[in-house]
C-alpha atoms as a PDB file:
ATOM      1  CA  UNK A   1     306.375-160.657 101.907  1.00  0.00           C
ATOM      2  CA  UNK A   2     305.975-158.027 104.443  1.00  0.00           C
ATOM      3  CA  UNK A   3     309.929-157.606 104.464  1.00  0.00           C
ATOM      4  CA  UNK A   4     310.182-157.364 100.555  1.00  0.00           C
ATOM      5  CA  UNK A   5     307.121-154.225 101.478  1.00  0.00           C
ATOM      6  CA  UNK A   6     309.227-152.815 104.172  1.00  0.00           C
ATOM      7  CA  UNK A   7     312.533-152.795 101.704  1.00  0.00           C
ATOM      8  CA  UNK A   8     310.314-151.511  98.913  1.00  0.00           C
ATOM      9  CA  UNK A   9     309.573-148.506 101.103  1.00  0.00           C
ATOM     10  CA  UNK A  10     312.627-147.830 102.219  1.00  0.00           C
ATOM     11  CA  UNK A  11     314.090-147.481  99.143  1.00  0.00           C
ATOM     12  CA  UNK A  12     311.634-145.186  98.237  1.00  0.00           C
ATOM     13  CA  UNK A  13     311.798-142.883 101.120  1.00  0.00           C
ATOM     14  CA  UNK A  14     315.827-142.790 100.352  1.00  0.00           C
ATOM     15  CA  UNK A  15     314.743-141.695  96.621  1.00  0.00           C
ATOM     16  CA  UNK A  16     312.660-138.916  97.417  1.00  0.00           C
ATOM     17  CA  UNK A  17     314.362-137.904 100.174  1.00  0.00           C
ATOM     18  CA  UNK A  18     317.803-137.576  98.126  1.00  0.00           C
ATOM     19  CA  UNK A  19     315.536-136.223  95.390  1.00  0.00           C
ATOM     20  CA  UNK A  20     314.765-133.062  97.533  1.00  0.00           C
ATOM     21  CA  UNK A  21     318.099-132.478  98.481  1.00  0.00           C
ATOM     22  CA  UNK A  22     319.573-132.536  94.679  1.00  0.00           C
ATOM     23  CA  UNK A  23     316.498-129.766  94.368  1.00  0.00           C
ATOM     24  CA  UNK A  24     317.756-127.572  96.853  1.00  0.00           C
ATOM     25  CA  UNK A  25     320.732-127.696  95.750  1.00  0.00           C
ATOM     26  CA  UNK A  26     319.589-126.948  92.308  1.00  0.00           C
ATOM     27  CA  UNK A  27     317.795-124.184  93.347  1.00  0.00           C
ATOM     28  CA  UNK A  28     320.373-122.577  95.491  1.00  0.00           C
ATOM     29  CA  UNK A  29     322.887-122.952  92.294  1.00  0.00           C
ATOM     30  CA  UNK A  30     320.262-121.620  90.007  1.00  0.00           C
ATOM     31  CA  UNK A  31     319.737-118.111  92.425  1.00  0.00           C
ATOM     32  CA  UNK A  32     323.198-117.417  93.236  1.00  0.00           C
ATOM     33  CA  UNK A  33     324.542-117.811  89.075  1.00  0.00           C
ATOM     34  CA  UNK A  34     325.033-114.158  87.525  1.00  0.00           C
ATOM     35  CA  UNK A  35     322.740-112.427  85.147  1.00  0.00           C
ATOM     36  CA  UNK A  36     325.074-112.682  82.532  1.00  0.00           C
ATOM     37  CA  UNK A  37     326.087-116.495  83.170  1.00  0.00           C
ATOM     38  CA  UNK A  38     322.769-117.404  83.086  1.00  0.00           C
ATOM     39  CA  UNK A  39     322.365-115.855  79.683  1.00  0.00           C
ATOM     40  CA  UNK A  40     325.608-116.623  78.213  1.00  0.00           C
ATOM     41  CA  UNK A  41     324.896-120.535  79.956  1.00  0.00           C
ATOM     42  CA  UNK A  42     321.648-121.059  78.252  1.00  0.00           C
ATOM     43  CA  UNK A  43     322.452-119.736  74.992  1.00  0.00           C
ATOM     44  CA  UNK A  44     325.368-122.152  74.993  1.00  0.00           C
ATOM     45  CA  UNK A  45     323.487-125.277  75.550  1.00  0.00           C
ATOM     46  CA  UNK A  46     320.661-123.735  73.456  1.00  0.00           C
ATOM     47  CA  UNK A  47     323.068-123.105  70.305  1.00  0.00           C
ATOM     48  CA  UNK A  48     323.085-126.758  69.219  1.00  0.00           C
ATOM     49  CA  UNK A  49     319.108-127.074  68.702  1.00  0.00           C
ATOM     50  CA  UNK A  50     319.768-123.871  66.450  1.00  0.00           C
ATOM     51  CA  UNK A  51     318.015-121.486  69.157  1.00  0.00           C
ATOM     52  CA  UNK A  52     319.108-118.124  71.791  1.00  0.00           C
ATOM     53  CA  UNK A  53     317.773-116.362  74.942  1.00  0.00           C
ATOM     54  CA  UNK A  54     316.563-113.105  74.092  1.00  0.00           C
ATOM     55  CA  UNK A  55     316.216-111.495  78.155  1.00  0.00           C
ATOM     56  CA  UNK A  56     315.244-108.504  77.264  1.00  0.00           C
ATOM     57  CA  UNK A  57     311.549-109.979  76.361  1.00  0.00           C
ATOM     58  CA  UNK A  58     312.160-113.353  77.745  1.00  0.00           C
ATOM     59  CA  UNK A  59     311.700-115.782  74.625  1.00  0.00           C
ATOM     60  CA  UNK A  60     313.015-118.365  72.737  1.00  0.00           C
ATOM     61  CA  UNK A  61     314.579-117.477  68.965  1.00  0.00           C
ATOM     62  CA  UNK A  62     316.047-118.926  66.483  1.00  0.00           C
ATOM     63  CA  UNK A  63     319.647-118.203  65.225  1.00  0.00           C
ATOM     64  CA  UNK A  64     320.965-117.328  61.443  1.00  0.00           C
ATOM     65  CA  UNK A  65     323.744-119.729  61.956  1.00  0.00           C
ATOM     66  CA  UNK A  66     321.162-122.263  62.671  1.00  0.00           C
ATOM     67  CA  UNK A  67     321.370-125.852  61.316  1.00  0.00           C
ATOM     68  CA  UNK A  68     318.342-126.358  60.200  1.00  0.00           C
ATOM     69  CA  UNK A  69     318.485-123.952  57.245  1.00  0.00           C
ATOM     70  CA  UNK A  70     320.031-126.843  55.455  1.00  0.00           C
ATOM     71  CA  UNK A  71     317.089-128.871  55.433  1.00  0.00           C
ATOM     72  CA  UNK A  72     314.922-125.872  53.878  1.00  0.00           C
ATOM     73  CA  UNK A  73     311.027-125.948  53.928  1.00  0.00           C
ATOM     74  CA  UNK A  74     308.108-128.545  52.355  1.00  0.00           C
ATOM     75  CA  UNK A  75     304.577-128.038  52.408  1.00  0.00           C
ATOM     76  CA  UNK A  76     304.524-131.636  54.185  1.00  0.00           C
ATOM     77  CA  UNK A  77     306.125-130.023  57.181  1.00  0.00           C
ATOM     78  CA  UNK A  78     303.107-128.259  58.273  1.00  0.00           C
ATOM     79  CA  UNK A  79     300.914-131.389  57.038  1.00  0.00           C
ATOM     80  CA  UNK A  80     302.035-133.349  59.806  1.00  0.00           C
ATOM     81  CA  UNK A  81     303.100-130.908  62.563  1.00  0.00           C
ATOM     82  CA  UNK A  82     300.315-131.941  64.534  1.00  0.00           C
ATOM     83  CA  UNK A  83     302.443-135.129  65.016  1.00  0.00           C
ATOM     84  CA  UNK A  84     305.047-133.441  67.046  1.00  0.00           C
ATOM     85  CA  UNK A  85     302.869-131.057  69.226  1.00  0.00           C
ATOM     86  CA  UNK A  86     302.718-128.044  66.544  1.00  0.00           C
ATOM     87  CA  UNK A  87     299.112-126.684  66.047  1.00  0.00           C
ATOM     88  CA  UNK A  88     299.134-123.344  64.533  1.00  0.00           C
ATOM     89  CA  UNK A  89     297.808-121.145  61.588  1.00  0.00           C
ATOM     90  CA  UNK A  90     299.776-120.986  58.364  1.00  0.00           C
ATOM     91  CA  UNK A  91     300.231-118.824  54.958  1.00  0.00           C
ATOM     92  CA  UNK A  92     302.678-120.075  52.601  1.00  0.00           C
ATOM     93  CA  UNK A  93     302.850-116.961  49.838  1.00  0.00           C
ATOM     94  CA  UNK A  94     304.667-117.820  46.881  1.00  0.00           C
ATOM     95  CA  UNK A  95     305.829-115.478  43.496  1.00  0.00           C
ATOM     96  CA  UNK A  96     308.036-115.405  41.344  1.00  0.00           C
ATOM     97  CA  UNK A  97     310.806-112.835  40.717  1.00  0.00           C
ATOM     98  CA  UNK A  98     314.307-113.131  38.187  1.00  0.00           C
ATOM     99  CA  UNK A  99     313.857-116.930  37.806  1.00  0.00           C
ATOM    100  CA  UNK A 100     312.959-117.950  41.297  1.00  0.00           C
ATOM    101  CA  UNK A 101     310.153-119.446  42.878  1.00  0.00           C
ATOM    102  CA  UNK A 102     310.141-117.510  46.051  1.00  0.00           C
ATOM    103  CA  UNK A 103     308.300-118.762  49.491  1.00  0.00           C
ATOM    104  CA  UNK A 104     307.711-116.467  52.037  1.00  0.00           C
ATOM    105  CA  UNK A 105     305.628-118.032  55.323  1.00  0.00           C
ATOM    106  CA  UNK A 106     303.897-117.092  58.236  1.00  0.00           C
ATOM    107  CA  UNK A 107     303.263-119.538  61.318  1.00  0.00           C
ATOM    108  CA  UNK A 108     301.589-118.341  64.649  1.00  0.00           C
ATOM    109  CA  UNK A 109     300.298-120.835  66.895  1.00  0.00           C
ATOM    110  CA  UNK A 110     300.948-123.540  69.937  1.00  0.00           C
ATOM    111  CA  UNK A 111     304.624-125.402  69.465  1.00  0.00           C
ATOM    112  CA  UNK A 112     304.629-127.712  72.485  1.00  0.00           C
ATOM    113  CA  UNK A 113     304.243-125.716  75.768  1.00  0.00           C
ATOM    114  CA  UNK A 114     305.297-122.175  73.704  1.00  0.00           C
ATOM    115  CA  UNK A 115     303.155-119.745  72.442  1.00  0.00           C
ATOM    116  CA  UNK A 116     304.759-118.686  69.041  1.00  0.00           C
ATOM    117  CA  UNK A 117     305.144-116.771  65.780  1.00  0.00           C
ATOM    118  CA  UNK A 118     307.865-117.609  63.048  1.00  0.00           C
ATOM    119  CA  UNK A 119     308.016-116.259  59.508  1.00  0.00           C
ATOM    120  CA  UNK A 120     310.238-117.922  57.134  1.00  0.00           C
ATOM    121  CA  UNK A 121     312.169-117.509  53.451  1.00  0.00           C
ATOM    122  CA  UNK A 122     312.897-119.352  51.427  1.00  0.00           C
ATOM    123  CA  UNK A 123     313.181-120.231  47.027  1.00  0.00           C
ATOM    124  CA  UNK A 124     314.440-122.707  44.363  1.00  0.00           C
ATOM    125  CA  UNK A 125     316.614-122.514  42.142  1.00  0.00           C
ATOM    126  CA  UNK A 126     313.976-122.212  38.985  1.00  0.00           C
ATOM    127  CA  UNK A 127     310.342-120.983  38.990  1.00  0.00           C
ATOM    128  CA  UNK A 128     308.208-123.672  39.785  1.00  0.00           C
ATOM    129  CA  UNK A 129     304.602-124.287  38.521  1.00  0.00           C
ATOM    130  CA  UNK A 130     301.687-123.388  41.155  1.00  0.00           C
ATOM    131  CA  UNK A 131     301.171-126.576  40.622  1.00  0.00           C
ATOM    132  CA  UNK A 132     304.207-128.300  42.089  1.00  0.00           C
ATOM    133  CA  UNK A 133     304.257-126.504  45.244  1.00  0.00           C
ATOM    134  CA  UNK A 134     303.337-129.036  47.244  1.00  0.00           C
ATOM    135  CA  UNK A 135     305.944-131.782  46.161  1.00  0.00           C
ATOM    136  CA  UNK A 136     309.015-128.915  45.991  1.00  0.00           C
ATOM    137  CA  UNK A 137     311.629-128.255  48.758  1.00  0.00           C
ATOM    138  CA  UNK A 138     312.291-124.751  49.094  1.00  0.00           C
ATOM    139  CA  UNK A 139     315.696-123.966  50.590  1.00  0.00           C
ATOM    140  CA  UNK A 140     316.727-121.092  52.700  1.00  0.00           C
ATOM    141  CA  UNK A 141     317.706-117.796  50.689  1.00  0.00           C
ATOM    142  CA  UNK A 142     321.247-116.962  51.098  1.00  0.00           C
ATOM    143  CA  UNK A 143     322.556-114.916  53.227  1.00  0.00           C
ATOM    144  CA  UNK A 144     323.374-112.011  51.579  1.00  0.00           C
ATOM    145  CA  UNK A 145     319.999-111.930  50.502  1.00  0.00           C
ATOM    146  CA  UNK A 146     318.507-111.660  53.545  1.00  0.00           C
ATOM    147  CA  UNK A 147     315.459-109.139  53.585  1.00  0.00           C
ATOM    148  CA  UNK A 148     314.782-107.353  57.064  1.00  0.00           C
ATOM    149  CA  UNK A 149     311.634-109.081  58.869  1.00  0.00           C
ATOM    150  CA  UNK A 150     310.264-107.314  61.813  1.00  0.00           C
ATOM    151  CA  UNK A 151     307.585-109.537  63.256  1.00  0.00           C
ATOM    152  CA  UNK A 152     304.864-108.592  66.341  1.00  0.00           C
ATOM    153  CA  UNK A 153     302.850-110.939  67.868  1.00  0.00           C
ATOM    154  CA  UNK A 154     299.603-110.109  69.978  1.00  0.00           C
ATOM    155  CA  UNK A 155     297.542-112.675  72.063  1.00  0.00           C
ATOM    156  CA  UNK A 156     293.691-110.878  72.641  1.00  0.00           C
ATOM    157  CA  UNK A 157     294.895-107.942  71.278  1.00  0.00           C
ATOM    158  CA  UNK A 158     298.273-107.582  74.005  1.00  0.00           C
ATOM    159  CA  UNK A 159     301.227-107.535  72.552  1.00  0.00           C
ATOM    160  CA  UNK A 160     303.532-110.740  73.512  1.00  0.00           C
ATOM    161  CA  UNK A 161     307.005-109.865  72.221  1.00  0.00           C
ATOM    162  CA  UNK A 162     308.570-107.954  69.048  1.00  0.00           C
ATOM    163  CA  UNK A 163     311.341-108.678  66.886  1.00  0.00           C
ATOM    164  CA  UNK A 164     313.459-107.004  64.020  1.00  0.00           C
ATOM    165  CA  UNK A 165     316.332-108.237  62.231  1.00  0.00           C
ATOM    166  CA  UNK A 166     318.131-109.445  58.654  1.00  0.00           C
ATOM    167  CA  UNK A 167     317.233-113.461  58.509  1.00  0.00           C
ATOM    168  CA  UNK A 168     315.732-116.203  56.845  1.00  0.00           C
ATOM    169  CA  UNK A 169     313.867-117.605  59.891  1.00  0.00           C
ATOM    170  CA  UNK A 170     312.593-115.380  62.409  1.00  0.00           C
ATOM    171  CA  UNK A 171     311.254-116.939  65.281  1.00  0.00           C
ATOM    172  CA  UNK A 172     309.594-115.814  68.811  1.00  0.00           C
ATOM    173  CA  UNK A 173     309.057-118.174  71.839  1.00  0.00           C
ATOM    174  CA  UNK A 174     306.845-117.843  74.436  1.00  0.00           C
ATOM    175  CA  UNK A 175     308.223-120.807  77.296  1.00  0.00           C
ATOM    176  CA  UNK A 176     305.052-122.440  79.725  1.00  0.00           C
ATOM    177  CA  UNK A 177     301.999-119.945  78.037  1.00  0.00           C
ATOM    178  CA  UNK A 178     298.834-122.023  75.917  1.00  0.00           C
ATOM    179  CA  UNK A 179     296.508-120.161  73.657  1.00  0.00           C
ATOM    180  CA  UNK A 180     294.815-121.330  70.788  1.00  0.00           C
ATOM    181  CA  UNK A 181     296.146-120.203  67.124  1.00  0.00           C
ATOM    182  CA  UNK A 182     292.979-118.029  66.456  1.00  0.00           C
ATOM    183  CA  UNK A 183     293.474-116.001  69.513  1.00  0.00           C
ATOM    184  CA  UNK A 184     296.385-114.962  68.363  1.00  0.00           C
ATOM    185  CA  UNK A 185     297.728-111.866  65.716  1.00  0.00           C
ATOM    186  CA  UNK A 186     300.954-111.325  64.159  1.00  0.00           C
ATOM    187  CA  UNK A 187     302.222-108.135  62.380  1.00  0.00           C
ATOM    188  CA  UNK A 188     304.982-109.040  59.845  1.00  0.00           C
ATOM    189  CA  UNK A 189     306.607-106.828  57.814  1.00  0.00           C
ATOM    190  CA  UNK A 190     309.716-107.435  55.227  1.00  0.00           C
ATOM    191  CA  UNK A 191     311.803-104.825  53.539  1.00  0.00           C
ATOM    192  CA  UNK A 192     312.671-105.819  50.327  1.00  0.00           C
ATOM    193  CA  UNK A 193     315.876-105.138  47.859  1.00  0.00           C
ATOM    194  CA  UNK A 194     314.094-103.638  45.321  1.00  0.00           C
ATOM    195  CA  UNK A 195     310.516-102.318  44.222  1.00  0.00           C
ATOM    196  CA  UNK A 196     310.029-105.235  42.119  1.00  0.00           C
ATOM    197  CA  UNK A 197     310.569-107.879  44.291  1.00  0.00           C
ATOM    198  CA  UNK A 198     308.248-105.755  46.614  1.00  0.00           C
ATOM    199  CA  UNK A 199     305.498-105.723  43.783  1.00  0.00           C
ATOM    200  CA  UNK A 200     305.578-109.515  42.935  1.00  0.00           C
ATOM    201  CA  UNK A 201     304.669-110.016  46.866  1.00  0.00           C
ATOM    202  CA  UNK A 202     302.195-107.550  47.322  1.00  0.00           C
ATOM    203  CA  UNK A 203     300.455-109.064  43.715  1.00  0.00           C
ATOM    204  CA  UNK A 204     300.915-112.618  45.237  1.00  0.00           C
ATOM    205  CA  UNK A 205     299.281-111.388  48.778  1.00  0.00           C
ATOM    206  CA  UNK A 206     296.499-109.832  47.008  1.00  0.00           C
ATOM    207  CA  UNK A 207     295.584-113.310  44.975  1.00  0.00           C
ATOM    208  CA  UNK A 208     295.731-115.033  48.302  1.00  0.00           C
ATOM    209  CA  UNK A 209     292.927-113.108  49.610  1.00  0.00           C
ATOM    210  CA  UNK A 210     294.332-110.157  51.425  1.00  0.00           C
ATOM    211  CA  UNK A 211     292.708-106.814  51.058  1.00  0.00           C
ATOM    212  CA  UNK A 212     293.779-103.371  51.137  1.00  0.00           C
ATOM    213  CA  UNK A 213     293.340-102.705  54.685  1.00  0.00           C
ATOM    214  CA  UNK A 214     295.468-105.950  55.726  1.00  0.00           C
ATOM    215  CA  UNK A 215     298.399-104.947  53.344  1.00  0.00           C
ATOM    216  CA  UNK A 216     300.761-101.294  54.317  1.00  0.00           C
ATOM    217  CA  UNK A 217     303.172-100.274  51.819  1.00  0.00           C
ATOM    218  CA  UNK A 218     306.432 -97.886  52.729  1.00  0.00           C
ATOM    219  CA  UNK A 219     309.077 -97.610  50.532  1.00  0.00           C
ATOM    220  CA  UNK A 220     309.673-101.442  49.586  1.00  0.00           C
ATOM    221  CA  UNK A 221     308.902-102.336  52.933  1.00  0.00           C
ATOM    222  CA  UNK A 222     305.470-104.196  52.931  1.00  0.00           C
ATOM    223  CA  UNK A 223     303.638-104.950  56.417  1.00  0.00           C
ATOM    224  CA  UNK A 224     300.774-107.794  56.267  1.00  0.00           C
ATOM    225  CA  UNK A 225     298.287-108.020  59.806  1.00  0.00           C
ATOM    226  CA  UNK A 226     298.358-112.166  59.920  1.00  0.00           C
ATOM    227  CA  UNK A 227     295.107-112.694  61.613  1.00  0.00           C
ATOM    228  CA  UNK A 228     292.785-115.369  60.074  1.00  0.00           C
ATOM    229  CA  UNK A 229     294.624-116.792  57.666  1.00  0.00           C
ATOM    230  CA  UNK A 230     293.066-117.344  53.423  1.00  0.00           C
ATOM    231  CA  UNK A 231     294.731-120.781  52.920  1.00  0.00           C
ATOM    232  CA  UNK A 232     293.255-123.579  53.460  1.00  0.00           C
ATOM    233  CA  UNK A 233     294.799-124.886  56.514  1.00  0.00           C
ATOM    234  CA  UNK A 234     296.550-128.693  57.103  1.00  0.00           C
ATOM    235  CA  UNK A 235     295.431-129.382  60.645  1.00  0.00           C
ATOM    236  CA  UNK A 236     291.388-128.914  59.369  1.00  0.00           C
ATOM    237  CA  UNK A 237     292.210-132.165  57.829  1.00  0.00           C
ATOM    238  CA  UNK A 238     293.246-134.206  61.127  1.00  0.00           C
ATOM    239  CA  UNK A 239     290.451-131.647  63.975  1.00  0.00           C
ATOM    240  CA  UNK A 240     290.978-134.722  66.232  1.00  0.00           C
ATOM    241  CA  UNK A 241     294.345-135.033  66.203  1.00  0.00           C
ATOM    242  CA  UNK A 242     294.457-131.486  66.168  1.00  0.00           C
ATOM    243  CA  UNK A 243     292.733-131.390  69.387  1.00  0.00           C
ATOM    244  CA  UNK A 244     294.563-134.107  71.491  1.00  0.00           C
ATOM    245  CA  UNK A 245     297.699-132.374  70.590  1.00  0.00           C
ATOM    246  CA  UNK A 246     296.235-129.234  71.979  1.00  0.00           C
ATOM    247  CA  UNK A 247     295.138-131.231  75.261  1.00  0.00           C
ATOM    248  CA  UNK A 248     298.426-132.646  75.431  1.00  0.00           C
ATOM    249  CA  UNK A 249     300.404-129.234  74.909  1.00  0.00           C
ATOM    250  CA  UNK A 250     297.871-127.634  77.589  1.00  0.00           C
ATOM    251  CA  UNK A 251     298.696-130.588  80.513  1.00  0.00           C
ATOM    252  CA  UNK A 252     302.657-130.062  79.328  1.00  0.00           C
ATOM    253  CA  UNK A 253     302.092-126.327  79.876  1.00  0.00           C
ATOM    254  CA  UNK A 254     301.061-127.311  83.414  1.00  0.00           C
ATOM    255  CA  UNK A 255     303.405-129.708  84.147  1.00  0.00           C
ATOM    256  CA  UNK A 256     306.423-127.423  83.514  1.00  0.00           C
ATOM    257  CA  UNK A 257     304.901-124.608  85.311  1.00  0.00           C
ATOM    258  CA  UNK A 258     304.608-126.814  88.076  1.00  0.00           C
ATOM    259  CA  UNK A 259     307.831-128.371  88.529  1.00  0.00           C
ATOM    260  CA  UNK A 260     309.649-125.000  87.814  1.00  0.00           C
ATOM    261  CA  UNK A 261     307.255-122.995  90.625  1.00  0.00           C
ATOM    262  CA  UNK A 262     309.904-121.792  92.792  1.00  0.00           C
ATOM    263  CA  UNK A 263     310.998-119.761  89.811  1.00  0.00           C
ATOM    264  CA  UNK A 264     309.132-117.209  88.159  1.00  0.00           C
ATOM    265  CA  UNK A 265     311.249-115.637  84.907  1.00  0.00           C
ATOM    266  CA  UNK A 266     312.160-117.994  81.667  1.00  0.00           C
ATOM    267  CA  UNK A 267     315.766-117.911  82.143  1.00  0.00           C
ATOM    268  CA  UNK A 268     315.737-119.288  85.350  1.00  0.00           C
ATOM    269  CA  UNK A 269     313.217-121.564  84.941  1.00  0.00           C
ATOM    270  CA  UNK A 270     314.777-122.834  82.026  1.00  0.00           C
ATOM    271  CA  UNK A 271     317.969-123.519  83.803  1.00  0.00           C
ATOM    272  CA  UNK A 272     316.753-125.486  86.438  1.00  0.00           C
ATOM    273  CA  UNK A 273     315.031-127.653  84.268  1.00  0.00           C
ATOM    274  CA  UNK A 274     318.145-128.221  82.582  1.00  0.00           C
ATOM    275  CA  UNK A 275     320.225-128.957  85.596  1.00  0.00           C
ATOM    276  CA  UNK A 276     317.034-130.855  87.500  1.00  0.00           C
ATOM    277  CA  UNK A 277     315.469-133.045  84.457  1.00  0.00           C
ATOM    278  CA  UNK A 278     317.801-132.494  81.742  1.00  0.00           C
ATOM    279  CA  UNK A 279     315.865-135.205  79.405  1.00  0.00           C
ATOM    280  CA  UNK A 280     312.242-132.835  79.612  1.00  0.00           C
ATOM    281  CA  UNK A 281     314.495-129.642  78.984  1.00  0.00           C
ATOM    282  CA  UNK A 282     316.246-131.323  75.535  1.00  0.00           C
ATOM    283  CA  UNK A 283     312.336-132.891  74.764  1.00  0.00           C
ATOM    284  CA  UNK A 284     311.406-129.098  74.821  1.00  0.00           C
ATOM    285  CA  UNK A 285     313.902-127.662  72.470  1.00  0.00           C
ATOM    286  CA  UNK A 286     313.515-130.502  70.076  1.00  0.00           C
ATOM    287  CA  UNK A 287     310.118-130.470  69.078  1.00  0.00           C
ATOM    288  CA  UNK A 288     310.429-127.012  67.558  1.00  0.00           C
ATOM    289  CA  UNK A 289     310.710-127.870  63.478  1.00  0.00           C
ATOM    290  CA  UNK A 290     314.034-130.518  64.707  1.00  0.00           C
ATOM    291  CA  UNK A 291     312.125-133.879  64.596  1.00  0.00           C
ATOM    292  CA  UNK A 292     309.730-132.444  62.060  1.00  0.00           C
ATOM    293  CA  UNK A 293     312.424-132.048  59.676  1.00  0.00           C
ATOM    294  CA  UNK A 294     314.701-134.922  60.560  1.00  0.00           C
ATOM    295  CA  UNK A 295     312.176-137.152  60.094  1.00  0.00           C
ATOM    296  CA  UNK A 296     309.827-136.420  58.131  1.00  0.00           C
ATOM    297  CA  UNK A 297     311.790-134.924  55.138  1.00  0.00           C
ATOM    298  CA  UNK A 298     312.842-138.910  55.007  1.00  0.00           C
ATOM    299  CA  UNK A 299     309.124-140.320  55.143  1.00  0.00           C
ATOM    300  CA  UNK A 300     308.317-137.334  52.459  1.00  0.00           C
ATOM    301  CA  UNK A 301     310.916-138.244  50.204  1.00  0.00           C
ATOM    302  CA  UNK A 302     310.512-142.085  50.378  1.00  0.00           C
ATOM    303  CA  UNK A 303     306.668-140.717  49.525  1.00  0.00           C
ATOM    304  CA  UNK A 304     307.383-140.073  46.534  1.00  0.00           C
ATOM    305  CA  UNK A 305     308.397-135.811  46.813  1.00  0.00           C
ATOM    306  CA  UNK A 306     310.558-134.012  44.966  1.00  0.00           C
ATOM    307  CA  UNK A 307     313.919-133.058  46.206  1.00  0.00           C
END
């Protein structure tokens, strides 16, 4: 018995022992890689799961070229986001303009161990009743359709990160911070083709509950201050599972902060997860909308939505 012990803790000491080593190493490779092959690395194994680096502000974004444009947008997405670690404030605003239902969103919450923002567009191919909004997949607008989004978030009041480009998902990462989603702000603004278009949204903000002083109109650009938002909100309905996915997020939060300590930036942290647990690093990257829409656009059409 004693031998079996002795042999047990042998094997063990080998393990950690070797384990060490392969972390050195790790490091050492991580510290002596360029600037640029760090960023040109991670965007590379980050282009799959439809994501880039952004170094100059250090977060995660997504990518117009990203895959997961094809699987559009339900309302049943954000009903059971809590499922995958996403607890967060939405505000679905829909209108319609020259036969389209049109979908324009705002997220801003906790995705996993990120702090993040997203705002997202998308229509169908006919107007839709208000009614059917819930049980309709909206798909991505096209590309050449594209409005400009230009989205700010704020955590307390400091500004986390800014963003401004042509797309149909814009997205903002914040790797190993926690908040809650009412700490947070987010500043969105979308320039539209035409002063029509522009009107329809601005009429459809106002019925959702936004006043004057949360709406700023220039030109056909419209900017909206996403604070608390007016619709009702999924994750009210499931507080408790709400709240364990929070608990969980926070102890992930820790956990990667810990086992990436001898780093201190995103990129490099982010690396040496990759090359030190690779399995944690593609767990990370896949919980943002990638399960939630692989998945669960099959339970909600075998629910009984509408494609």
């Amino acid at each position: 018995m004693y031998i079996y012990i002795g042999i047990f803790l042998i094997i063990c000491s080998i393990f950690f022992v070797l384990l060490f080593f392969k972390r050195k190493k790790i490091m050492r490779k991580v510290r002596c890689m360029d600037f640029c092959d760090k960023v040109n690395l991670l965007n590379s194994i980050a282009q799959p799961f439809g994501f880039c680096y952004e170094p100059s502000q250090e977060i995660i974004t997504s990518r117009i070229d990203a895959w997961q444009r094809q699987f559009g947008y339900c309302s049943f997405y954000d009903r059971t986001a809590h499922s995958f670690g996403m607890v967060f404030d939405c505000e679905p605003v829909y209108f319609d303009y020259r036969g389209h239902t049109w979908l324009i969103e705002f997220w801003k919450g906790q995705y996993g161990i990120n702090v993040g923002g997203e705002v997202g567009i998308y229509r169908t191919e006919r107007c839709v009743k208000p009614q059917q909004y819930s049980n309709t997949v909206f798909q991505a607008v096209p590309l050449e359709e594209m409005p400009g989004i230009c989205i700010e978030l704020n955590y307390k009041g400091r500004k986390q990160f800014g963003l401004c480009r042509r797309h149909w998902w814009l997205t903002g990462f914040l790797m190993g911070d926690f908040c809650e989603p009412e700490e947070l702000t987010m500043n969105v603004s979308v320039s539209f083709c035409c002063e029509d278009m522009m009107n329809a949204f601005v009429e459809s903000l106002r019925r959702t509950g936004y006043s004057e002083d949360e709406i700023y109109i220039c030109c056909n650009t419209v900017t909206v201050l996403f604070s608390v938002p007016h619709e009702w909100q999924p994750r009210h309905r499931f507080r408790c599972r709400a709240a364990f996915a929070q608990w969980r997020n926070r102890f992930f939060c820790k956990w990667y902060l810990a086992i990436t300590k001898p780093f201190t930036c995103t990129i490099d942290r982010l690396l040496y997860l990759y090359f030190f647990i690779p399995v944690a690093w593609r767990h990370m990257f896949c919980f943002k909308r990638n399960r939630r829409q692989k998945f669960n656009r099959k339970a909600y059409i075998k629910a009984g939505g509408r494609r």
